[in-house]
Protein backbone atom coordinates (compact mmCIF):
# COMPACT_ATOMS: atom_id res chain seq x y z
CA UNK A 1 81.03 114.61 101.36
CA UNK A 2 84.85 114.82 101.27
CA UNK A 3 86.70 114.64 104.70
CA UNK A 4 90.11 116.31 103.00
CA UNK A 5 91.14 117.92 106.41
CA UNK A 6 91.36 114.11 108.49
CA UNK A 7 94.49 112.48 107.70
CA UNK A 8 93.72 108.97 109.33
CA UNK A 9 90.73 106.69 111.27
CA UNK A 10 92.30 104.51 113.73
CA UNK A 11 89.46 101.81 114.84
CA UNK A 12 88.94 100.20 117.66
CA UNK A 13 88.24 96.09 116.33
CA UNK A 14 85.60 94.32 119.01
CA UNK A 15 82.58 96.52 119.44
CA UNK A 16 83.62 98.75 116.84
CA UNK A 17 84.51 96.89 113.72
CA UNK A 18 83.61 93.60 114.31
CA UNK A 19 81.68 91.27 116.95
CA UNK A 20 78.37 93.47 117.38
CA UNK A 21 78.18 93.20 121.53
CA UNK A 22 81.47 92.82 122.09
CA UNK A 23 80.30 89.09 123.35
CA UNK A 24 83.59 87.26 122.06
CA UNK A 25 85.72 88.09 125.39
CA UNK A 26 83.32 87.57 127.87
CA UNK A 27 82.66 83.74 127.98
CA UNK A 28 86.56 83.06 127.99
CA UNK A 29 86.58 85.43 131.19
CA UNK A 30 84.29 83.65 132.51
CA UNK A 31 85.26 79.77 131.53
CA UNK A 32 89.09 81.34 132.61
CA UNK A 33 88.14 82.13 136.12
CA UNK A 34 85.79 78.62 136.14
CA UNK A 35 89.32 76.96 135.89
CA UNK A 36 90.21 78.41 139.48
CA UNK A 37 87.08 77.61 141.02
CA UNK A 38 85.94 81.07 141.09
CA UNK A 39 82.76 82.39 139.14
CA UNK A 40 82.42 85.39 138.32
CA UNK A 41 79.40 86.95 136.51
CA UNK A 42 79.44 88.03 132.96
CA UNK A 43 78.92 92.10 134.12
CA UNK A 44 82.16 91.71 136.29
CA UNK A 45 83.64 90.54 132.73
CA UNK A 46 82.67 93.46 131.06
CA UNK A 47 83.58 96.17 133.41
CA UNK A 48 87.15 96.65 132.62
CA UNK A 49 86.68 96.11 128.97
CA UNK A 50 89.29 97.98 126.66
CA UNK A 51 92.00 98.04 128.97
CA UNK A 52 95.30 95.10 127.72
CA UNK A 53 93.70 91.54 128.42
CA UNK A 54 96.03 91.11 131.05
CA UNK A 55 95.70 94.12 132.83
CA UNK A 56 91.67 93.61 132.28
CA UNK A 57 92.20 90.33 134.38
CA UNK A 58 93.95 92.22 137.33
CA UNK A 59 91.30 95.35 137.34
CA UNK A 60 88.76 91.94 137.87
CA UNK A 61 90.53 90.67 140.60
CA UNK A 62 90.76 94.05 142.11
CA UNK A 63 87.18 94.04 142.61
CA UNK A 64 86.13 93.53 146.46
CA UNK A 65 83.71 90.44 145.85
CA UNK A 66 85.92 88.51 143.37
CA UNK A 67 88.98 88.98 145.49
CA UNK A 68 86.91 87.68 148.30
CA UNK A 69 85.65 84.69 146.48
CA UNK A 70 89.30 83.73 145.25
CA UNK A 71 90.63 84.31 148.86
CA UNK A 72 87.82 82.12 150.11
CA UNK A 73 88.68 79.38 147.36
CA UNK A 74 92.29 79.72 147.32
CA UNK A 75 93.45 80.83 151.11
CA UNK A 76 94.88 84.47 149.52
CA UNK A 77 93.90 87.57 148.21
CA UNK A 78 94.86 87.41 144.21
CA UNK A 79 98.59 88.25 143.51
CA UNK A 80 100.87 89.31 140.41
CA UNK A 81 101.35 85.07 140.25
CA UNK A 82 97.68 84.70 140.63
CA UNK A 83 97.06 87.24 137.28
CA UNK A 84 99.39 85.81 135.24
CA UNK A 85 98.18 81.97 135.65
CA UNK A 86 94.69 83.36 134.64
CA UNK A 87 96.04 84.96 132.04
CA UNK A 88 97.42 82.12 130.21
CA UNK A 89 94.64 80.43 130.61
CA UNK A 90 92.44 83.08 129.25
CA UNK A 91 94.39 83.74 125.87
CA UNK A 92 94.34 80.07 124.21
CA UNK A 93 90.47 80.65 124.99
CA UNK A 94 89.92 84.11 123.54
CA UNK A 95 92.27 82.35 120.52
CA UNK A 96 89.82 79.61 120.50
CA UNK A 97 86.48 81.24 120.16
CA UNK A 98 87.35 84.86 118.62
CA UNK A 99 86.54 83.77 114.92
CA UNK A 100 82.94 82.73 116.07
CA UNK A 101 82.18 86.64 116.80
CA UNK A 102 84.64 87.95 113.56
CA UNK A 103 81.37 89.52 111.72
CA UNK A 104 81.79 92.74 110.59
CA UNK A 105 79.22 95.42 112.31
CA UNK A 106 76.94 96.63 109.25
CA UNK A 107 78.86 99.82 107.83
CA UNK A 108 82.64 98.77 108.57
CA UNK A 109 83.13 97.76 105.28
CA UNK A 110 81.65 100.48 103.52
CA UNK A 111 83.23 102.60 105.82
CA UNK A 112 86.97 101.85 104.81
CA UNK A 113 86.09 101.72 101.47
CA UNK A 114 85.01 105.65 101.46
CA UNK A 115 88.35 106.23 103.68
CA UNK A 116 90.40 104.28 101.09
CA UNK A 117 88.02 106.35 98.13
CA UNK A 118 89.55 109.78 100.03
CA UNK A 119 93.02 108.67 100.25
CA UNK A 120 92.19 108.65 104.56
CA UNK A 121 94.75 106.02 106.16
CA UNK A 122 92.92 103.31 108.20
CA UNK A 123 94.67 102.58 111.48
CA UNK A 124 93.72 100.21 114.06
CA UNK A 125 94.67 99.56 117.65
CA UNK A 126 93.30 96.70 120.41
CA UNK A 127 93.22 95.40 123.42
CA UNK A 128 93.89 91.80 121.92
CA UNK A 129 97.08 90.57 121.59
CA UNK A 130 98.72 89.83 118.48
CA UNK A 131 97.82 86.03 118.83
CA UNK A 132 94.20 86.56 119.05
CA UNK A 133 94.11 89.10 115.94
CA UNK A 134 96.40 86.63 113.83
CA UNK A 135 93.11 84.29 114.09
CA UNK A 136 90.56 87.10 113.64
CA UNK A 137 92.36 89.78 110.57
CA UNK A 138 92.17 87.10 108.15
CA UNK A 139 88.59 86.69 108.85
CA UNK A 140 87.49 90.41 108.88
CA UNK A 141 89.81 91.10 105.93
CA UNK A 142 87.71 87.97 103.77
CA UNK A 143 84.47 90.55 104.97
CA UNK A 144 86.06 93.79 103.59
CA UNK A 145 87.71 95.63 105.89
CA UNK A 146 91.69 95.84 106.38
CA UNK A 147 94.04 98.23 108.29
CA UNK A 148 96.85 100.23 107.17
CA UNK A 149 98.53 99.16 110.03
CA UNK A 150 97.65 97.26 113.61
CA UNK A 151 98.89 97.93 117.14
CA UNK A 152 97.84 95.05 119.83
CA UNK A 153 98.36 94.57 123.40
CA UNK A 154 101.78 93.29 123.91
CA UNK A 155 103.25 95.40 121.23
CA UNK A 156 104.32 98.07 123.41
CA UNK A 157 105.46 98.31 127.22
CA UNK A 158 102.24 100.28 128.05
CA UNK A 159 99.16 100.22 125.83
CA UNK A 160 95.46 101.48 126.91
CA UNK A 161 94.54 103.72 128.34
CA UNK A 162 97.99 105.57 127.41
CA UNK A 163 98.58 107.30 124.13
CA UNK A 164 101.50 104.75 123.26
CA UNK A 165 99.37 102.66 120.78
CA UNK A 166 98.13 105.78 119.14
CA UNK A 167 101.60 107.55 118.85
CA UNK A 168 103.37 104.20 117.47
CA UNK A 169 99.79 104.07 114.71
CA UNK A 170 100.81 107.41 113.53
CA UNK A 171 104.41 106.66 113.26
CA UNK A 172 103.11 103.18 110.89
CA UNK A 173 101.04 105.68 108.81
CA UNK A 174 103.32 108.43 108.81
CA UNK A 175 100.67 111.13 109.65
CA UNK A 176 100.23 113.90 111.89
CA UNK A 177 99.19 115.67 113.95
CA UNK A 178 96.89 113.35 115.58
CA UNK A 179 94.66 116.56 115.97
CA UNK A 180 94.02 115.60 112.45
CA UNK A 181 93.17 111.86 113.39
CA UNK A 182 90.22 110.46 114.93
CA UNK A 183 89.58 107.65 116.95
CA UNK A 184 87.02 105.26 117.09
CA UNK A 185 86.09 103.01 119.97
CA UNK A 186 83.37 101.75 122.39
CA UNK A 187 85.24 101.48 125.73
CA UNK A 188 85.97 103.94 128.21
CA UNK A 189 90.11 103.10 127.81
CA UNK A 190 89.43 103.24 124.42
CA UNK A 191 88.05 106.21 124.21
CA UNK A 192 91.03 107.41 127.05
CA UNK A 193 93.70 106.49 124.88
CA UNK A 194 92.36 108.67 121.66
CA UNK A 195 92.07 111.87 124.51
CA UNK A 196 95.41 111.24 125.76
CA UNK A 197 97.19 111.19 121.84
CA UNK A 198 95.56 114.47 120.99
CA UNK A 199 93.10 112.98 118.49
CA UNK A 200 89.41 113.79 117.78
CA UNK A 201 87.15 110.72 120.03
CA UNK A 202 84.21 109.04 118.43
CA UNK A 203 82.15 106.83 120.92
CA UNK A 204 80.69 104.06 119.66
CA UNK A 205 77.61 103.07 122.08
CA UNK A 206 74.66 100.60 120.61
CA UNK A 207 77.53 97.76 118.95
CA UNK A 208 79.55 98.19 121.88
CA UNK A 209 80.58 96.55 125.33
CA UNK A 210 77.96 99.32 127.09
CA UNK A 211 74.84 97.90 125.96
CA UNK A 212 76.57 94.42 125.23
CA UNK A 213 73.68 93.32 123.03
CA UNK A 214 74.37 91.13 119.64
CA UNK A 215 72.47 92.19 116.81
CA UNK A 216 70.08 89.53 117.01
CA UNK A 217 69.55 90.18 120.56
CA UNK A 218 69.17 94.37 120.19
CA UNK A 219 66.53 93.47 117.46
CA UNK A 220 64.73 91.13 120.08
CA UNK A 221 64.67 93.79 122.61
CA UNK A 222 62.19 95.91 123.74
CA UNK A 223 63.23 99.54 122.67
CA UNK A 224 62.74 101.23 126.00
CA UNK A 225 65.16 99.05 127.55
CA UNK A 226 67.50 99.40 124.39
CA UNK A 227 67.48 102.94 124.76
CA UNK A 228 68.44 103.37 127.94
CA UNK A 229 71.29 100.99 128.04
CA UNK A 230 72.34 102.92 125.08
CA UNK A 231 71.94 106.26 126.82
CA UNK A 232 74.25 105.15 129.87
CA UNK A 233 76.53 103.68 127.68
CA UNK A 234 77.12 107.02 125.88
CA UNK A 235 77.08 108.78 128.95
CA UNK A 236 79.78 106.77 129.94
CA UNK A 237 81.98 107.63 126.89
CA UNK A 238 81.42 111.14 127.07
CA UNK A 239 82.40 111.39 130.50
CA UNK A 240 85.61 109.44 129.51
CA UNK A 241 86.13 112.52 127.12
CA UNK A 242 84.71 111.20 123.54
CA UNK A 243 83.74 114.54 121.71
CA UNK A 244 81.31 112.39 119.70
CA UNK A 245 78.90 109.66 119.80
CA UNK A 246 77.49 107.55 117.32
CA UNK A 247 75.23 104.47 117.52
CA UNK A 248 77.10 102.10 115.35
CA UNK A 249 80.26 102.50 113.03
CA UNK A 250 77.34 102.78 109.82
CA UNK A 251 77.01 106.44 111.48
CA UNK A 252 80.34 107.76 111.55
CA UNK A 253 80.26 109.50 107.82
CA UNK A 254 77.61 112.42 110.11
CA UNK A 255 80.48 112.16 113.24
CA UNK A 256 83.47 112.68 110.02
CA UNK A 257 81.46 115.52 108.78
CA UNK A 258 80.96 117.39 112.35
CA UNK A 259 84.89 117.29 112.78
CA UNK A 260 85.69 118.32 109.21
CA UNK A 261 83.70 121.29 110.09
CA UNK A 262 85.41 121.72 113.60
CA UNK A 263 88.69 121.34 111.30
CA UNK A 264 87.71 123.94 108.59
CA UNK A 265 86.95 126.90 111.40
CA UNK A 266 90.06 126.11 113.21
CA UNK A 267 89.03 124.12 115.79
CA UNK A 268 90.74 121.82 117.70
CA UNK A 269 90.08 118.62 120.17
């Protein structure tokens, strides 16, 4: 099926495009807040997930019982100081280990490759910064699947769950109106940020940070339990305002046809 009436795909990368589980953030969280003496548990990791890495360590330290444990440990409650010392800790070790979760979910590649077939621009935005996705484009690129253009945390005063990183991807692809875009993503400021530009929303729940499974793992798993961590992880995304969900990005040709439909009648996000 042709998708003539969408002008551009911006993707989401871990969760979405790569790293089935979005697993590759979630040790260095942890290992980062190790350094300090405070643990905190690999659900606390998760919870903000989407949002700019640094701002992802603040919304952790906002939480009541790991702002108790660091003012236990460290005689105050967390502070802007506080954030930014994790921070720098927790980059080098996102840097470190992002390549060992760069495999593309089954489907991205094919995926771009029907976009590309359709003349469909391929944008991309993330809550990595640019120095973690200088280790980890090369990597998905080598697997098949390559942006038009790539807007990370740090590129822009204000990224997630604003429309910034949107509006500056359709000024790179030189297409509008974003009602004519959709966005891809399996986090709640993710999904946020596609509402906020205007665009169409696909949710992406089974590969994503909601169920938090790798693929080895979800095919381990006993389907009961699979299905309703994928449930609430969908219902989670649709209350954050995705107009779609899919299971993994292999099932977003069904999610492109539904909007070129919407598109074709007239409707609009």
């Amino acid at each position: 099926m042709r998708y003539d009436q969408i002008k551009a795909v911006i993707f989401d990368w871990a969760g979405t495009v790569v790293d089935f589980g979005s697993r590759a953030p979630m040790g260095a969280f942890v290992e980062a807040f190790k350094s300090f003496d405070v643990e905190i548990t690999v659900a606390e990791a998760r919870a903000p997930m989407g949002l700019p890495k640094r701002d992802h360590i603040a919304a952790i330290m906002a939480d009541e019982r790991v702002a108790a444990a660091w003012r236990d440990r460290h005689g105050n409650p967390p502070s802007d100081a506080d954030i930014d010392a994790v921070y720098d800790v927790f980059v080098p070790l996102n840097v470190k280990v992002v390549t060992d979760y760069a495999d593309l979910i089954p489907g991205a590649a094919d995926m771009a490759t029907t976009l590309r077939a359709q003349g469909i621009k391929i944008g991309s935005t993330t809550g990595y910064t640019r120095e973690i996705m200088e280790r980890l484009m090369p990597v998905a690129a080598e697997q098949g699947f390559t942006p038009d253009t790539l807007v990370c945390t740090g590129d822009l005063p204000q990224g997630r769950p604003t429309p910034f990183n949107i509006y500056k991807t359709l000024l790179d692809l030189q297409v509008h109106p974003a009602w004519r875009c959709v966005k891809v993503d399996d986090t709640v400021p993710g999904i946020a940020e596609g509402v906020a530009a205007g665009c169409w929303v696909v949710g992406v729940a089974l590969s994503g940070n909601g169920v938090g499974l790798s693929l080895d793992e979800l095919l381990d798993a006993d389907e009961d339990e699979v299905e309703e961590l994928s449930s609430r992880a969908a219902d989670e995304l649709l209350a954050a305002g995705a107009h779609l969900i899919i299971d993994t990005v292999a099932d977003l040709p069904s999610a492109l046809a539904e909007i070129q439909g919407c598109l074709l009648r007239g409707e609009r996000p």
